[in-house]
N, C-alpha and C. Protein backbone atom coordinates (compact mmCIF):
# COMPACT_ATOMS: atom_id res chain seq x y z
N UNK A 1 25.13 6.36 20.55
CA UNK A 1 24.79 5.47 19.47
C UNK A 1 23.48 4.74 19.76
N UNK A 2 23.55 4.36 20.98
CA UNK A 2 22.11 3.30 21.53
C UNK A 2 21.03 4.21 21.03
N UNK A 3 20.46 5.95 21.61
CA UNK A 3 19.71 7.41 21.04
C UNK A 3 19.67 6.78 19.61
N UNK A 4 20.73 6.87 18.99
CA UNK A 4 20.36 6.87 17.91
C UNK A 4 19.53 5.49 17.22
N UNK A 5 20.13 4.56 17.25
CA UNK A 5 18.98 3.53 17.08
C UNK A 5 18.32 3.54 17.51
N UNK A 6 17.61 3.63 19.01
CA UNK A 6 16.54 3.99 19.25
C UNK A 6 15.49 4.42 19.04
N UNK A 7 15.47 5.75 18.60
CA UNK A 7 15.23 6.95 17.51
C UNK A 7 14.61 6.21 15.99
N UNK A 8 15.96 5.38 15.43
CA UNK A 8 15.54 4.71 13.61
C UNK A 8 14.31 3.80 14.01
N UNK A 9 14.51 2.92 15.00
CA UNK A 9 13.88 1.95 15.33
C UNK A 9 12.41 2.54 15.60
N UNK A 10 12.22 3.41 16.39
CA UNK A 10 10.70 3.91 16.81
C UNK A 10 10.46 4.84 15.50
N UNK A 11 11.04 5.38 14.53
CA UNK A 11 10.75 5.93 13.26
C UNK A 11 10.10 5.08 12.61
N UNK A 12 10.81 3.80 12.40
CA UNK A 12 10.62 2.62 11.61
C UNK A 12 9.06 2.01 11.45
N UNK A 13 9.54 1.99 13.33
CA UNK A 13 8.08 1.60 13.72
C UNK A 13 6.57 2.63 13.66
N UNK A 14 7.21 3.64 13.31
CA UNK A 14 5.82 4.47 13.31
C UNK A 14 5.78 4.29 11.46
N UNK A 15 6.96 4.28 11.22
CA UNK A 15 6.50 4.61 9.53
C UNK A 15 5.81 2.99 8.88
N UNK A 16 6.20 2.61 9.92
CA UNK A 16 5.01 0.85 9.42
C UNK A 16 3.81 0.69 9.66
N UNK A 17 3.29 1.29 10.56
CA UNK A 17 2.67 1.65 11.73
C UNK A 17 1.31 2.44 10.80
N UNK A 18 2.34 3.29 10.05
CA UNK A 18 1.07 4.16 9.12
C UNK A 18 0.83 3.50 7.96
N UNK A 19 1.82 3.08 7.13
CA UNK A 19 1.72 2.21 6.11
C UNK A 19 0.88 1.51 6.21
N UNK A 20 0.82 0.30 7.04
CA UNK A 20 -0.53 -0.41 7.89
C UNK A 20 -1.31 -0.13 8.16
N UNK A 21 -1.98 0.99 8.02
CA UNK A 21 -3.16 1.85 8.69
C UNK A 21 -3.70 3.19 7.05
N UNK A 22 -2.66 3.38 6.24
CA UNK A 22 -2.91 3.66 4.76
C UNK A 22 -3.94 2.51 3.94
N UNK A 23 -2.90 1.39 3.85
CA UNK A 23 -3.06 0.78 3.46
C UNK A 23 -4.07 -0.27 3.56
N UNK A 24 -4.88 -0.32 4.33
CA UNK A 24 -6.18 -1.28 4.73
C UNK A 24 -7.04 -0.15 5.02
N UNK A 25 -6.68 1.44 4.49
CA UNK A 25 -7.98 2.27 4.45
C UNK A 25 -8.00 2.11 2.74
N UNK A 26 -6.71 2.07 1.96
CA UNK A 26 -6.77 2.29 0.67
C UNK A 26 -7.33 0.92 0.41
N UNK A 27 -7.14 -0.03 0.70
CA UNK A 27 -7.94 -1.64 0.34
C UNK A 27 -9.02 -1.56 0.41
N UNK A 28 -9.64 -0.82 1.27
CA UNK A 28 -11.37 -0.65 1.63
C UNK A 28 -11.87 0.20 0.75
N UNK A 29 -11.37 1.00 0.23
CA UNK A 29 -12.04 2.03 -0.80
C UNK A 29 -12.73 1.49 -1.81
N UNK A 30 -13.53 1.98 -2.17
CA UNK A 30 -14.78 1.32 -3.49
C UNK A 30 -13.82 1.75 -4.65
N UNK A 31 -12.70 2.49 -4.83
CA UNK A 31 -12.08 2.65 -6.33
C UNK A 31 -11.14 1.36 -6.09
N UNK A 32 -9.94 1.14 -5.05
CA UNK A 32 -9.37 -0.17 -5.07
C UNK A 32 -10.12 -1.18 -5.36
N UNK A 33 -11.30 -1.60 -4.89
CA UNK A 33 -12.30 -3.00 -4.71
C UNK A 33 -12.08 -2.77 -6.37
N UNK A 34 -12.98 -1.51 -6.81
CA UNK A 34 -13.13 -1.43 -8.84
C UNK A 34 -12.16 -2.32 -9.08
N UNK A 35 -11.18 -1.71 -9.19
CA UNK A 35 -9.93 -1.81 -9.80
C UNK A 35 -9.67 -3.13 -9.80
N UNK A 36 -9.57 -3.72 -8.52
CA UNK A 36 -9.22 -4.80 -8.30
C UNK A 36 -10.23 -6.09 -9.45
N UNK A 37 -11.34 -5.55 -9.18
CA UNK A 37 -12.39 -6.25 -10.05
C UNK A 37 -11.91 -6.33 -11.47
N UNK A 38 -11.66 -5.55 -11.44
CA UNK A 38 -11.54 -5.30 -13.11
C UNK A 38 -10.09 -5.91 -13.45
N UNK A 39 -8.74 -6.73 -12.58
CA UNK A 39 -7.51 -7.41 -12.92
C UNK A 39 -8.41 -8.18 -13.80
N UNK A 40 -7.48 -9.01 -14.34
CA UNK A 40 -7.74 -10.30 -15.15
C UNK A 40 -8.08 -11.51 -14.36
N UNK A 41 -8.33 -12.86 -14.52
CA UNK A 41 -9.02 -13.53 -13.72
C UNK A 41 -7.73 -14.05 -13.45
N UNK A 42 -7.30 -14.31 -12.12
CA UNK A 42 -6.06 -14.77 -11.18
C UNK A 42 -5.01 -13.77 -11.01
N UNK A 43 -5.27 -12.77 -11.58
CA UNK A 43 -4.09 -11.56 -11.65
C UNK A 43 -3.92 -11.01 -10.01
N UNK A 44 -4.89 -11.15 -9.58
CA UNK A 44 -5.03 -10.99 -8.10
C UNK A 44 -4.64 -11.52 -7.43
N UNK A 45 -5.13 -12.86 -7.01
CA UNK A 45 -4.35 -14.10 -6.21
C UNK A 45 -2.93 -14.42 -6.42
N UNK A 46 -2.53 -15.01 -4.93
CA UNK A 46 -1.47 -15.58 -4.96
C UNK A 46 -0.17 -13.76 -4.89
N UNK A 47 -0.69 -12.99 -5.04
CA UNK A 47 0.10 -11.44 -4.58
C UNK A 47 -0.72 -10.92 -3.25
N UNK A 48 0.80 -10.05 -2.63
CA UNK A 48 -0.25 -9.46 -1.28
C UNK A 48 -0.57 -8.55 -1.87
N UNK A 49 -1.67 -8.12 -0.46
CA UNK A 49 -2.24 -6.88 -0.66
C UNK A 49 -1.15 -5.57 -0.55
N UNK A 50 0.18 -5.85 0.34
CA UNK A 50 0.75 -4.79 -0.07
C UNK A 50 1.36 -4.45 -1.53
N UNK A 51 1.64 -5.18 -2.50
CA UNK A 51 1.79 -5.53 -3.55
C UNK A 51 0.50 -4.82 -4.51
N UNK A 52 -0.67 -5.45 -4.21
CA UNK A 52 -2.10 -4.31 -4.70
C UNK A 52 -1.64 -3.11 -4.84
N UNK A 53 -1.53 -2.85 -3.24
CA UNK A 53 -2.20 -1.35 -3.27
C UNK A 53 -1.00 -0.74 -3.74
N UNK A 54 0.00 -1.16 -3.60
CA UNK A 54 1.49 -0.50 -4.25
C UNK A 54 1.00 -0.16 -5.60
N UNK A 55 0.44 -1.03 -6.39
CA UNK A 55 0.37 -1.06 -7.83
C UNK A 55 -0.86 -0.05 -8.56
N UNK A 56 -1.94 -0.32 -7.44
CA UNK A 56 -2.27 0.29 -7.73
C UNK A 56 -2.65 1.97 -7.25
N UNK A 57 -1.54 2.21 -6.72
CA UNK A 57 -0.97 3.90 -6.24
C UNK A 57 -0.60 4.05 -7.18
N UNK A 58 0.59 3.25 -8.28
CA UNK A 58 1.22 3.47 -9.06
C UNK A 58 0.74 4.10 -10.32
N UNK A 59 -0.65 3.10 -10.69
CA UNK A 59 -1.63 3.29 -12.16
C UNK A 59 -2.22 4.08 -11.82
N UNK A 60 -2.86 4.57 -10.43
CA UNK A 60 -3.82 6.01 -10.08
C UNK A 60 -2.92 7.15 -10.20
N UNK A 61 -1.77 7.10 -10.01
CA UNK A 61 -0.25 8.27 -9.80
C UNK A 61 -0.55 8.82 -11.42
N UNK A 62 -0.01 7.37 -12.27
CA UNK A 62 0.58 7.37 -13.61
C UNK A 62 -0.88 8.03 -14.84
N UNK A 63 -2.13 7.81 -13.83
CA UNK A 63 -3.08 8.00 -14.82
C UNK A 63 -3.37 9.70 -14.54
N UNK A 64 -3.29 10.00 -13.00
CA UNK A 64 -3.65 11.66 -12.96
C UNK A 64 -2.61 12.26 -13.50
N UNK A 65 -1.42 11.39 -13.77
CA UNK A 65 -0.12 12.41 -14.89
C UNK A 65 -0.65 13.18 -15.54
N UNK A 66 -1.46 12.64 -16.75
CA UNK A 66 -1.86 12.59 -18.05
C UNK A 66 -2.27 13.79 -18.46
C-alpha cells in the first residue's frame, strides 16, 4: 500500500510539476498576452493565472472546433 501511494504521490507531483511549467510557457505567449488584452477592463484582475490560462485553452479549444 505505502508503493502505492508513493507512486500517486510522485505522479501527482510530476503532473503539477508540468502543469506549472505549461502554464507560465502558455502565459508568456504573445496570443495569451492578446487575448488577455483584449478581456474587458477588470475582467482580468482579482482571478489567477491558472484560471486565465484554463479559460483561455478553453475559447482557443472551442474556437479551432468551428
Amino acid at each position: 500500500m505505502a508503493l502505492s501511494r508513493s507512486a500517486n504521490s510522485r505522479t501527482l507531483s510530476d503532473h503539477a510539476h508540468i502543469w506549472s511549467r505549461l502554464r507560465s510557457a502558455i502565459a508568456s505567449s504573445s496570443g495569451f498576452r492578446n487575448w488577455k488584452g483584449e478581456l474587458s477592463s477588470g475582467e482580468a484582475d482579482n482571478v489567477s493565472l491558472d484560471y486565465l490560462v484554463r479559460r483561455y485553452l478553453r475559447e482557443t479549444l472551442e474556437t479551432l472546433a468551428y
